[in-house]
PDB file of N, CA and C in Angstrom:
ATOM      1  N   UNK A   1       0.844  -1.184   0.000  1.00  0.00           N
ATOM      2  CA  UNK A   1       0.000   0.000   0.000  1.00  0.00           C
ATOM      3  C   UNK A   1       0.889   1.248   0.000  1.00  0.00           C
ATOM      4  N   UNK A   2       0.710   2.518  -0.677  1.00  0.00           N
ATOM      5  CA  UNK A   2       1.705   3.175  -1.006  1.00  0.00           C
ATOM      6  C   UNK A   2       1.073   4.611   0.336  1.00  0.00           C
ATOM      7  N   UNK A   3       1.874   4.708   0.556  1.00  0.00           N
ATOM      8  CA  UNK A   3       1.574   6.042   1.993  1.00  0.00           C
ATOM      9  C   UNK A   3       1.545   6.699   1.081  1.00  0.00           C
ATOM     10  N   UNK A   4       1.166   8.337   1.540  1.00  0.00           N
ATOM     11  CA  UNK A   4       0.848   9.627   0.985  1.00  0.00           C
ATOM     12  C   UNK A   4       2.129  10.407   1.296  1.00  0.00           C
ATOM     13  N   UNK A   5       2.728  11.133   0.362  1.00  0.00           N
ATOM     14  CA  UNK A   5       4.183  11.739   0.283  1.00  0.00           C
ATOM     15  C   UNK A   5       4.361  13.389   1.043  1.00  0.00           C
ATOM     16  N   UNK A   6       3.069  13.635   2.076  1.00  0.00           N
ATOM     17  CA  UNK A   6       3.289  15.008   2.159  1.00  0.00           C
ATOM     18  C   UNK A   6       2.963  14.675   3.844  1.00  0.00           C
ATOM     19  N   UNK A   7       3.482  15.841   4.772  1.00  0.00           N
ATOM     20  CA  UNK A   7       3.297  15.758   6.597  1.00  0.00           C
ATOM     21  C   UNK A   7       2.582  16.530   6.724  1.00  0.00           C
ATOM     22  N   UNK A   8       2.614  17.219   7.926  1.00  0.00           N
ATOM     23  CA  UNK A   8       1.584  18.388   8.408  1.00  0.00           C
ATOM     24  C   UNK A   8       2.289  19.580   7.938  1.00  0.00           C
ATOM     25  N   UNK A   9       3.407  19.743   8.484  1.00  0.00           N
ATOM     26  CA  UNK A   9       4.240  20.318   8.151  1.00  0.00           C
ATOM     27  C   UNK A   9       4.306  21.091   6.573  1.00  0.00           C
ATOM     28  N   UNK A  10       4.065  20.026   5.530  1.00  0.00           N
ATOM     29  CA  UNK A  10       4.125  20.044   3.908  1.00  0.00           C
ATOM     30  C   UNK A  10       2.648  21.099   4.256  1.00  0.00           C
ATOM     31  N   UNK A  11       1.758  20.468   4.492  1.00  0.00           N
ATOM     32  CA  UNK A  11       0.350  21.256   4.738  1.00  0.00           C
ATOM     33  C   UNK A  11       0.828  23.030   4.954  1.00  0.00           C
ATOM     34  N   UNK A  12       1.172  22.928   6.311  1.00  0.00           N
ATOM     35  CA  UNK A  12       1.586  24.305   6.900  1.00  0.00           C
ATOM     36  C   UNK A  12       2.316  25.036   6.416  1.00  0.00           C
ATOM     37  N   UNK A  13       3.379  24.940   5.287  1.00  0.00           N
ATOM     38  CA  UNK A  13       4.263  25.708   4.467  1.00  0.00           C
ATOM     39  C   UNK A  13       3.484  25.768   2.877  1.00  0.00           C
ATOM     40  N   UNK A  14       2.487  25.304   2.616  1.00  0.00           N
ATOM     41  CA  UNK A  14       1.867  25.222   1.492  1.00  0.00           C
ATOM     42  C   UNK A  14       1.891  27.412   1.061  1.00  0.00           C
ATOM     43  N   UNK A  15       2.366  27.125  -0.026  1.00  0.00           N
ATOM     44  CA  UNK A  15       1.791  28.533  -0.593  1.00  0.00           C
ATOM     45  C   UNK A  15       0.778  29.054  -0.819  1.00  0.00           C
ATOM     46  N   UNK A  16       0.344  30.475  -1.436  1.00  0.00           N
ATOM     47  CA  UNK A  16      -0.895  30.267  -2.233  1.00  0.00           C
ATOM     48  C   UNK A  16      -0.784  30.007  -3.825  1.00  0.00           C
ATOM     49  N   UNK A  17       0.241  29.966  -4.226  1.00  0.00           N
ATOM     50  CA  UNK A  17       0.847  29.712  -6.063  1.00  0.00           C
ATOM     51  C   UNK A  17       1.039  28.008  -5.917  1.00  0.00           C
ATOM     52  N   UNK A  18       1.946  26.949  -4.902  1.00  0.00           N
ATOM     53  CA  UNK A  18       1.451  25.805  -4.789  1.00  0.00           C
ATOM     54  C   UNK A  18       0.024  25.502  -4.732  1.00  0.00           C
ATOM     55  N   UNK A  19      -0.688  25.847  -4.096  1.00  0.00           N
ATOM     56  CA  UNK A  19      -2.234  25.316  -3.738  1.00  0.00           C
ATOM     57  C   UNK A  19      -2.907  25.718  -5.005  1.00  0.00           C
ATOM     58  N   UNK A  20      -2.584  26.845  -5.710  1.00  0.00           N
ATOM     59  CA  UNK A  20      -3.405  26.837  -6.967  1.00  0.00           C
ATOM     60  C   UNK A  20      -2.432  25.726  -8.065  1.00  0.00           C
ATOM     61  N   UNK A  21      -1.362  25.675  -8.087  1.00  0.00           N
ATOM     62  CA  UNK A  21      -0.739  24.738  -8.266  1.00  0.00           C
ATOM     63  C   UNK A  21      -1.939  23.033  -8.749  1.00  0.00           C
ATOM     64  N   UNK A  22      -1.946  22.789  -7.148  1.00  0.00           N
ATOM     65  CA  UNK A  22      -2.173  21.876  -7.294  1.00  0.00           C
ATOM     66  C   UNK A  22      -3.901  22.054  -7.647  1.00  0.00           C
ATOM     67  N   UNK A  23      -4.718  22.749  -7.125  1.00  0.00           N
ATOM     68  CA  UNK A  23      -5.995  22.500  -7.633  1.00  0.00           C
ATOM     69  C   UNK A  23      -6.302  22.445  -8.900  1.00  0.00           C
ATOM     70  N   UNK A  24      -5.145  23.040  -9.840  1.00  0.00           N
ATOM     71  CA  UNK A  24      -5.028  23.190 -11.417  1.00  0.00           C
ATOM     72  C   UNK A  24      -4.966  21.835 -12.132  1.00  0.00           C
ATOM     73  N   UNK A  25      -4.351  21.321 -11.347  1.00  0.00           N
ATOM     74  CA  UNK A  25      -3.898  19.484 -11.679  1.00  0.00           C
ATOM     75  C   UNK A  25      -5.257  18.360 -11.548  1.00  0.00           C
ATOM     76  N   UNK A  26      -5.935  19.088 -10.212  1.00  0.00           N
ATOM     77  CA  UNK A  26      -6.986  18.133  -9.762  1.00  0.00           C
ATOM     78  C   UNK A  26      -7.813  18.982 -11.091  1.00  0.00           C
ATOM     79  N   UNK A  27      -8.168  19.804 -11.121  1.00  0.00           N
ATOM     80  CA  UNK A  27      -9.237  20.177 -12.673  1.00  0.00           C
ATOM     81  C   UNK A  27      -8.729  19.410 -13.540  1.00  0.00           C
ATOM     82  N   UNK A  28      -7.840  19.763 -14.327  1.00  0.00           N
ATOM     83  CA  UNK A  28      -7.454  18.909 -15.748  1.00  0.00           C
ATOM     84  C   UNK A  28      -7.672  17.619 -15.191  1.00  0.00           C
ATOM     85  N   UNK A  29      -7.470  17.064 -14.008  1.00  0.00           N
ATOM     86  CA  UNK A  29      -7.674  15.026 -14.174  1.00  0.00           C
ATOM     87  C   UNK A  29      -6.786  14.096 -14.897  1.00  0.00           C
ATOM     88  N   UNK A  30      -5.727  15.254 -15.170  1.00  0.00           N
ATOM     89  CA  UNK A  30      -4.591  14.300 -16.084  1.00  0.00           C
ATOM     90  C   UNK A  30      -3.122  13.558 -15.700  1.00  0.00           C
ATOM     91  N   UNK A  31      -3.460  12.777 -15.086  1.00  0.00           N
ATOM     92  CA  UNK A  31      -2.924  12.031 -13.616  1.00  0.00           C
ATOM     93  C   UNK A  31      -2.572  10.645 -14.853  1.00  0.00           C
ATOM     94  N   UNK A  32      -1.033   9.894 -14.719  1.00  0.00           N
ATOM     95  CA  UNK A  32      -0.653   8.950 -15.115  1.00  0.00           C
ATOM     96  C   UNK A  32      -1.636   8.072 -14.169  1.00  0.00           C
ATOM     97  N   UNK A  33      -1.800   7.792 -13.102  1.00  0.00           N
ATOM     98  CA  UNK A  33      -2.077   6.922 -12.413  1.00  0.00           C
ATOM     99  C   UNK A  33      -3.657   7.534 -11.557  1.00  0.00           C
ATOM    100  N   UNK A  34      -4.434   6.403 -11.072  1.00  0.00           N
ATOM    101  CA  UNK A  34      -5.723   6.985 -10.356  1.00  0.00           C
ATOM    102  C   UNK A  34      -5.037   7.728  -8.685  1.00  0.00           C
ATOM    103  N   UNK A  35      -4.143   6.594  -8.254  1.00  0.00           N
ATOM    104  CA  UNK A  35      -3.353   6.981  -6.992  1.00  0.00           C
ATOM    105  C   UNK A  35      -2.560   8.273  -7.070  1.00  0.00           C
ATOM    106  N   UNK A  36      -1.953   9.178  -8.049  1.00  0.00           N
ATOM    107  CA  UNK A  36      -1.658  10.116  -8.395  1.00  0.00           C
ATOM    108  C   UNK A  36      -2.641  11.614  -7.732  1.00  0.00           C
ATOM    109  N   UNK A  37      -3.874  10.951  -8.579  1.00  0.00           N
ATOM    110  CA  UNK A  37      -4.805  11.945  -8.595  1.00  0.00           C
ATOM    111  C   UNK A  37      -5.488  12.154  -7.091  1.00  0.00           C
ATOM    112  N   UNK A  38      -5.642  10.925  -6.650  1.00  0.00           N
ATOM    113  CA  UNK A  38      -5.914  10.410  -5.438  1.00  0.00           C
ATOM    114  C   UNK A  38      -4.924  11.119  -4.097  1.00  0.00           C
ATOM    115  N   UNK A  39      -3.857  10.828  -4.559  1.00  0.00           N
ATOM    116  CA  UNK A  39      -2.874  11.857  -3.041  1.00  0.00           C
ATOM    117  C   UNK A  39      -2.929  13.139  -3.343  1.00  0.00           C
ATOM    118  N   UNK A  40      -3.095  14.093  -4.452  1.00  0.00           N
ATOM    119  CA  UNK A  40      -3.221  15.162  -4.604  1.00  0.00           C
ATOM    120  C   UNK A  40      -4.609  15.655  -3.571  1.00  0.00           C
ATOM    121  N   UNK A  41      -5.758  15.256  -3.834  1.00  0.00           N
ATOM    122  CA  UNK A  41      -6.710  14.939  -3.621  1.00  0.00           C
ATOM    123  C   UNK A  41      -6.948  14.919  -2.276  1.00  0.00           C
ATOM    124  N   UNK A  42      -6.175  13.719  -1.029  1.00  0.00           N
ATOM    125  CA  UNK A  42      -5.784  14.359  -0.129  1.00  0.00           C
ATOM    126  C   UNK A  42      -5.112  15.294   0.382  1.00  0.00           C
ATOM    127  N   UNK A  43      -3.873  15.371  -0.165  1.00  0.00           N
ATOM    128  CA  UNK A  43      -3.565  16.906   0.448  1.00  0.00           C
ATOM    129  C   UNK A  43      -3.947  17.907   0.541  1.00  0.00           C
ATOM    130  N   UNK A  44      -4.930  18.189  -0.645  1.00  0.00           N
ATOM    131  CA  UNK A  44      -6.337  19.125  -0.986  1.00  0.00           C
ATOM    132  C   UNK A  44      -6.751  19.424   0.564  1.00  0.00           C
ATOM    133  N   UNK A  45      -7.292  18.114   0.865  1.00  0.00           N
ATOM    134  CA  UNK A  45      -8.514  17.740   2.154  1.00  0.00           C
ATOM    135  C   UNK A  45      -7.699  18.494   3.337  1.00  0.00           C
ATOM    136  N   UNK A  46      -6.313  17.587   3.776  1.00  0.00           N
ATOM    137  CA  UNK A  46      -5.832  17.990   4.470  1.00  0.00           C
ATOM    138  C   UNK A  46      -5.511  19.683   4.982  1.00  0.00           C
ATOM    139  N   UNK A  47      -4.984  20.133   3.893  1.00  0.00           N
ATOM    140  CA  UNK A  47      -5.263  21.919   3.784  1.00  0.00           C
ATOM    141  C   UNK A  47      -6.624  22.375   4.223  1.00  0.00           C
ATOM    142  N   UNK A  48      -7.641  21.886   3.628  1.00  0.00           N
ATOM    143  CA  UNK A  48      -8.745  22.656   4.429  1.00  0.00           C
ATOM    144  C   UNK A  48      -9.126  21.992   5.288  1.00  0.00           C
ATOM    145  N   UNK A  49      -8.907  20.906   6.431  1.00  0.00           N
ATOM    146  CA  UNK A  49      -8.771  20.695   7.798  1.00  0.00           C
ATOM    147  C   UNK A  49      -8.217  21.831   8.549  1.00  0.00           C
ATOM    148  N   UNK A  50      -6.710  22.033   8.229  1.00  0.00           N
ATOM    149  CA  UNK A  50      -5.600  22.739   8.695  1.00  0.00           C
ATOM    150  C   UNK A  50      -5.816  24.151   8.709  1.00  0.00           C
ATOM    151  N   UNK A  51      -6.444  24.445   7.080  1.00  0.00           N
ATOM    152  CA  UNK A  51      -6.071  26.116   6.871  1.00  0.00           C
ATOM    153  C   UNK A  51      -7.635  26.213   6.157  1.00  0.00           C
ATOM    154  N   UNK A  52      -8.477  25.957   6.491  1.00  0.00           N
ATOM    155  CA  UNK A  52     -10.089  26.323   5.172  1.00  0.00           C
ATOM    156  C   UNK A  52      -9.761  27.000   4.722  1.00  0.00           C
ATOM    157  N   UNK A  53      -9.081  28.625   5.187  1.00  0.00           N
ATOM    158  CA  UNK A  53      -9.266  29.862   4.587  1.00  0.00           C
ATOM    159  C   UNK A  53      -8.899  29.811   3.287  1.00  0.00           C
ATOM    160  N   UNK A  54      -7.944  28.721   3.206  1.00  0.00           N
ATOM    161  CA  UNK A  54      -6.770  29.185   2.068  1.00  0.00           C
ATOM    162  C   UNK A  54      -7.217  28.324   0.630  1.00  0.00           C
ATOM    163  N   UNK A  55      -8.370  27.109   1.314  1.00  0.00           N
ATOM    164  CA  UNK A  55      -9.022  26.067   0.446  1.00  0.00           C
ATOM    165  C   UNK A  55     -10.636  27.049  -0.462  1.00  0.00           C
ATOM    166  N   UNK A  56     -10.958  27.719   0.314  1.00  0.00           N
ATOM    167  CA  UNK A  56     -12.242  28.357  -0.045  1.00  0.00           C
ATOM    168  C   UNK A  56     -12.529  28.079  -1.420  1.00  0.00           C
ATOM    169  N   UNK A  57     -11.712  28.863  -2.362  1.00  0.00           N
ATOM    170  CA  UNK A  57     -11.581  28.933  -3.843  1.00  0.00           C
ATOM    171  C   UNK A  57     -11.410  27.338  -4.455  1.00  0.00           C
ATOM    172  N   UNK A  58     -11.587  26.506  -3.624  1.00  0.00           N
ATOM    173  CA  UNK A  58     -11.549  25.441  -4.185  1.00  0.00           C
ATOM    174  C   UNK A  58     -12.046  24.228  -3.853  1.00  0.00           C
ATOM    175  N   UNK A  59     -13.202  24.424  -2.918  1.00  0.00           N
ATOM    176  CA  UNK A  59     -13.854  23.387  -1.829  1.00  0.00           C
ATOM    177  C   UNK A  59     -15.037  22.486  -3.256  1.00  0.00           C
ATOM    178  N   UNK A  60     -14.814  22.951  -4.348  1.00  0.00           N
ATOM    179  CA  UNK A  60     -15.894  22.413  -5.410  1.00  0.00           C
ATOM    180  C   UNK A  60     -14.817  21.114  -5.521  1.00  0.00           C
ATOM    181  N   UNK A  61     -13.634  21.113  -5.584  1.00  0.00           N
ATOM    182  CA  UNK A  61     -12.731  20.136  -6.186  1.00  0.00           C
ATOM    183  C   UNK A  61     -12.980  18.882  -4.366  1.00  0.00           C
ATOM    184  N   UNK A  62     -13.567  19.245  -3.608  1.00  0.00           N
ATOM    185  CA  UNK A  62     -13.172  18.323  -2.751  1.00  0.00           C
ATOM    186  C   UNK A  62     -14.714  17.427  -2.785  1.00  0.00           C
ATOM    187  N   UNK A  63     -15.720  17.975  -3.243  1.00  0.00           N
ATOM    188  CA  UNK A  63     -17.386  17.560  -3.340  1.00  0.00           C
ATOM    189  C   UNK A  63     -17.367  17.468  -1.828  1.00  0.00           C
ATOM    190  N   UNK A  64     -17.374  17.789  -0.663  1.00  0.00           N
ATOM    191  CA  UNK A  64     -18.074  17.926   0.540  1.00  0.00           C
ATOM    192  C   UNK A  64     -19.027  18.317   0.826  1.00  0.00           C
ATOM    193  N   UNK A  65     -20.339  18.218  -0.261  1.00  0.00           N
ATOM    194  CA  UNK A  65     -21.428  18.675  -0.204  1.00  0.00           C
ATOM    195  C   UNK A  65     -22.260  17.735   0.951  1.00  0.00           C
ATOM    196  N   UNK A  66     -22.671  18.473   2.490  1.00  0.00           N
ATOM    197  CA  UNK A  66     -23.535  17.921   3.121  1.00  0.00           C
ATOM    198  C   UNK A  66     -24.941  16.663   2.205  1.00  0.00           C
ATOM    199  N   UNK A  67     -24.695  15.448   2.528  1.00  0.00           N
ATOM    200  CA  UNK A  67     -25.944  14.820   1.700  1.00  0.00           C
ATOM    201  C   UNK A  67     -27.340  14.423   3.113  1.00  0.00           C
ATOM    202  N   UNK A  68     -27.933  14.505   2.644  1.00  0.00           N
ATOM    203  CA  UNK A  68     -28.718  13.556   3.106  1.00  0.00           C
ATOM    204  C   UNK A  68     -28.874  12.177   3.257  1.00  0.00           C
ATOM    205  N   UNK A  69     -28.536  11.528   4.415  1.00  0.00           N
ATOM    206  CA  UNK A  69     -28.916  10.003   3.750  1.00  0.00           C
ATOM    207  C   UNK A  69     -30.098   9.214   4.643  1.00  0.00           C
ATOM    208  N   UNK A  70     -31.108   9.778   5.006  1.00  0.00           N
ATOM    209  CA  UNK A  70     -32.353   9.497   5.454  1.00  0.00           C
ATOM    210  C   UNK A  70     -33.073   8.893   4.432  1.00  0.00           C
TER     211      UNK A  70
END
């Protein structure tokens, strides 16, 4: 099983030119591998645990839309 390549730390030094960075990558979807797209994906998550403020502009790429499941 392959761990995820980034700490808290990676989180907490994140830029705002990395983070658009990477949300640019999660749009296009053009990932050699699904696991690629997939750790990006978390680190996404992780940032707006850590920092929301800085995720705002991009909480569409994470689908955390409250559902219903009643």
């Amino acid at each position: 099983m392959k761990t995820l390549n980034f700490t808290e730390q990676d989180v907490d030094r994140m830029t705002d030119a990395e983070l658009a960075n990477l949300a640019k990558r999660l749009e296009q979807d053009d990932y050699p591998t699904a696991f690629e797209g997939l750790e990006d994906w978390h680190l996404l998550r992780a940032i707006a645990f850590r920092r929301p403020e800085m995720v705002e502009p991009y909480l569409f790429l994470l689908d955390m839309e409250a559902y219903d499941e009643a």
